[in-house]
N, C-alpha and C. Protein backbone atom coordinates (compact mmCIF):
# COMPACT_ATOMS: atom_id res chain seq x y z
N UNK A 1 2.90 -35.85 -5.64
CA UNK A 1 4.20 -35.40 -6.10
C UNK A 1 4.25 -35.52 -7.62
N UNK A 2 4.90 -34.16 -7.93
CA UNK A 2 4.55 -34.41 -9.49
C UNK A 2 6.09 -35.23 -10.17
N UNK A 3 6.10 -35.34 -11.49
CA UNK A 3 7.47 -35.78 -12.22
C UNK A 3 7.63 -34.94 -12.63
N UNK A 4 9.75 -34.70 -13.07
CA UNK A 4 10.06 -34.19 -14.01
C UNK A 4 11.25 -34.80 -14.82
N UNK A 5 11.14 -34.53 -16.13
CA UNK A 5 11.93 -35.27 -17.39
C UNK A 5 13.24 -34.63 -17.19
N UNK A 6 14.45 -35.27 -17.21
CA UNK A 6 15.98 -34.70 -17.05
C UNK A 6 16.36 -35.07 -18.38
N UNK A 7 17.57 -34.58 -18.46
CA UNK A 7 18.30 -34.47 -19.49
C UNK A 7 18.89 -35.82 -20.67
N UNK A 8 18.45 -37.28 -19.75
CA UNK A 8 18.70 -38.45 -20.11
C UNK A 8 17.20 -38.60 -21.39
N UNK A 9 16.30 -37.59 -21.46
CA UNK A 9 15.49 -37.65 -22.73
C UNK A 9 15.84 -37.40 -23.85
N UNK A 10 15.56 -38.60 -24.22
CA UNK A 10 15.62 -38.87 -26.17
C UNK A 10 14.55 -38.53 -27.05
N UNK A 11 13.57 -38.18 -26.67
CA UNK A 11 12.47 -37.81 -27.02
C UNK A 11 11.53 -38.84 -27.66
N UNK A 12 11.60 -39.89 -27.68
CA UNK A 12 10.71 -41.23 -27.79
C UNK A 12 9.56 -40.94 -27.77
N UNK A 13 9.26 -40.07 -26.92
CA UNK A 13 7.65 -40.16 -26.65
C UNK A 13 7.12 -41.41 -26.00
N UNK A 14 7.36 -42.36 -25.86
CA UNK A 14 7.16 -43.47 -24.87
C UNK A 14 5.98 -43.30 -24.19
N UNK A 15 6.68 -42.43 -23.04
CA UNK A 15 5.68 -41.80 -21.71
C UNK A 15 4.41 -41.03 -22.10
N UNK A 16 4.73 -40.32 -23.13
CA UNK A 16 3.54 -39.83 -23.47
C UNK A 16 2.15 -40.46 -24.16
N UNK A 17 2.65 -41.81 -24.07
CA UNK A 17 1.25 -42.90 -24.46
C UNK A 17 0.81 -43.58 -23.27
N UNK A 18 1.19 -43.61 -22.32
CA UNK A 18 0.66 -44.07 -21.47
C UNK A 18 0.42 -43.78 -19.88
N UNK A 19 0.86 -42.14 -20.00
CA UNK A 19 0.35 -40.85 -19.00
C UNK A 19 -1.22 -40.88 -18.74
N UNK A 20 -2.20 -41.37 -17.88
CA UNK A 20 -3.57 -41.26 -17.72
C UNK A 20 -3.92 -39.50 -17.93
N UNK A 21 -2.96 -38.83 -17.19
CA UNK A 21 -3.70 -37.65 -17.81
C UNK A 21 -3.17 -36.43 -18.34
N UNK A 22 -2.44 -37.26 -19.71
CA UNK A 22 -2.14 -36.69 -20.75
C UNK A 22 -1.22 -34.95 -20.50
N UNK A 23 -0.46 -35.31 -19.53
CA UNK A 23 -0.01 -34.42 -18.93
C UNK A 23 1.69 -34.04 -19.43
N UNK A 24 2.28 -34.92 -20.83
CA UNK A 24 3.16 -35.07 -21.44
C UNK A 24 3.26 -34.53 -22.73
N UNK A 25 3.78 -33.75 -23.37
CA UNK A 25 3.86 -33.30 -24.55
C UNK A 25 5.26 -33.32 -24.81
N UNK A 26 5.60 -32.90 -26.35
CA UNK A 26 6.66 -33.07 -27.03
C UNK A 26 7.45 -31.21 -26.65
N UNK A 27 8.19 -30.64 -26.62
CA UNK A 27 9.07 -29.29 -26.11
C UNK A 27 9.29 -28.94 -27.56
N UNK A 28 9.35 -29.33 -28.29
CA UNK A 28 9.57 -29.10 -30.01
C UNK A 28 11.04 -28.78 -30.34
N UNK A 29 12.27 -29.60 -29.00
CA UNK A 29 13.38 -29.13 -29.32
C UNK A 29 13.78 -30.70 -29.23
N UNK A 30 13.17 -31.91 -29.34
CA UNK A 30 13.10 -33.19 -29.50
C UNK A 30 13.24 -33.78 -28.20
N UNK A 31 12.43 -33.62 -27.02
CA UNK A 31 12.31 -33.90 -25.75
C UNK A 31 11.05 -33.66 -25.64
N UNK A 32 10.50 -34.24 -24.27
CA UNK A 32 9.45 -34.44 -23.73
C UNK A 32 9.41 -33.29 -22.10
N UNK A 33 8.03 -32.82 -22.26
CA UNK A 33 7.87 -32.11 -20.90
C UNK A 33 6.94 -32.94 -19.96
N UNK A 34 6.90 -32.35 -18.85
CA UNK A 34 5.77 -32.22 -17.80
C UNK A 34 5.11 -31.42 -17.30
N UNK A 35 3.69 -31.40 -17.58
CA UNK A 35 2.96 -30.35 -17.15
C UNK A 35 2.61 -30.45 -15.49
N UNK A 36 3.41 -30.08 -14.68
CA UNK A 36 3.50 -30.20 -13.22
C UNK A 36 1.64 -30.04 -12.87
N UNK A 37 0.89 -29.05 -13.27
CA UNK A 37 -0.07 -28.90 -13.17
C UNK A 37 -1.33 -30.09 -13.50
N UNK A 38 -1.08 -30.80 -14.50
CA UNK A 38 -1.81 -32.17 -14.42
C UNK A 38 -1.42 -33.45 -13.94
N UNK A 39 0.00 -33.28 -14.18
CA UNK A 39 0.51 -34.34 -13.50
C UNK A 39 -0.05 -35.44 -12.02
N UNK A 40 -0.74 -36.81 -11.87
CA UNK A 40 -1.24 -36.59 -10.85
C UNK A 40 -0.22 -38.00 -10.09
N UNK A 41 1.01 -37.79 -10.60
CA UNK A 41 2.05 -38.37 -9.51
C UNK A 41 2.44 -39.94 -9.41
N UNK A 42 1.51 -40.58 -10.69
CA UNK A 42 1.43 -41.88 -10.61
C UNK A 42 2.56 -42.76 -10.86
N UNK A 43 3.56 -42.35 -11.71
CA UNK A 43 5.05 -42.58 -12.07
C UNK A 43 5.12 -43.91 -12.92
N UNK A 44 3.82 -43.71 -13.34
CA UNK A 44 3.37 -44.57 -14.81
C UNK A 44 4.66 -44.35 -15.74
N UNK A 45 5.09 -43.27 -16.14
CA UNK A 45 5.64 -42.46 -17.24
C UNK A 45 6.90 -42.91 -17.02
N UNK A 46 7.61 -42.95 -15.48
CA UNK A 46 9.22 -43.03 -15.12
C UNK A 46 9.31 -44.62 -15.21
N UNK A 47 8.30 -45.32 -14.71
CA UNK A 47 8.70 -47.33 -15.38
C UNK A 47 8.36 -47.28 -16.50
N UNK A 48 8.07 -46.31 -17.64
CA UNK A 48 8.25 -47.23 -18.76
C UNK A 48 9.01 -46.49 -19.21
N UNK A 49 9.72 -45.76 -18.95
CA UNK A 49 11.15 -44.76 -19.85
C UNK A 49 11.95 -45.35 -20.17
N UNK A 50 12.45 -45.73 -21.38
CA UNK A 50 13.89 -46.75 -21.73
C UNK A 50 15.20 -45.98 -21.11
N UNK A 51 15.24 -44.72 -21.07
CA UNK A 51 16.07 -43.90 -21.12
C UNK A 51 16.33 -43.43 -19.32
N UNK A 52 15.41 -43.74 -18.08
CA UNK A 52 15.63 -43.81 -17.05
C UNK A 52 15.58 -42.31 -17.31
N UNK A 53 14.76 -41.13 -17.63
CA UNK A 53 14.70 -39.85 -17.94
C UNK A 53 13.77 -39.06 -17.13
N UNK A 54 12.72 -40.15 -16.24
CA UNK A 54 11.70 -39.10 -15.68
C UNK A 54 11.98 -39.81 -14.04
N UNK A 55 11.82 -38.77 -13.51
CA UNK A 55 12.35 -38.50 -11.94
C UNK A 55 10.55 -37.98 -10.92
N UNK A 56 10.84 -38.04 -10.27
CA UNK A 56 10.40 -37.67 -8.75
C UNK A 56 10.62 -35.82 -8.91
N UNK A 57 9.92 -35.41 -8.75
CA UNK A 57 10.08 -33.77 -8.83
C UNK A 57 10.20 -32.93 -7.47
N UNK A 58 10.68 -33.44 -6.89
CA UNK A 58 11.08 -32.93 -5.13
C UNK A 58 11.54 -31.66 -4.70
């Protein structure tokens, strides 16, 4: 199951240091995406979000 980032993103970048496979980039509108396609579901990214911003993609 992949993640996706909601609207509670601040754009920290946080998640994107410690995604194994680098499946996080910046949207260039000061938020963070998910590349559903690498994503491999580990939810590494959603416990370390200060912002409680990345979800379960269901």
């Amino acid at each position: 199951m992949a993640y996706k980032i909601n609207e509670n993103c601040k754009g920290c970048q946080t998640c994107m240091g410690v995604c194994p496979a680098m499946a996080i980039s910046p949207d260039g509108k000061g938020k963070c995406v998910i590349d559903k396609q690498k994503c491999m579901g580990c939810g590494t990214c959603a416990a370390v979000c200060p912002f409680s911003a990345i979800e379960p993609d269901l």
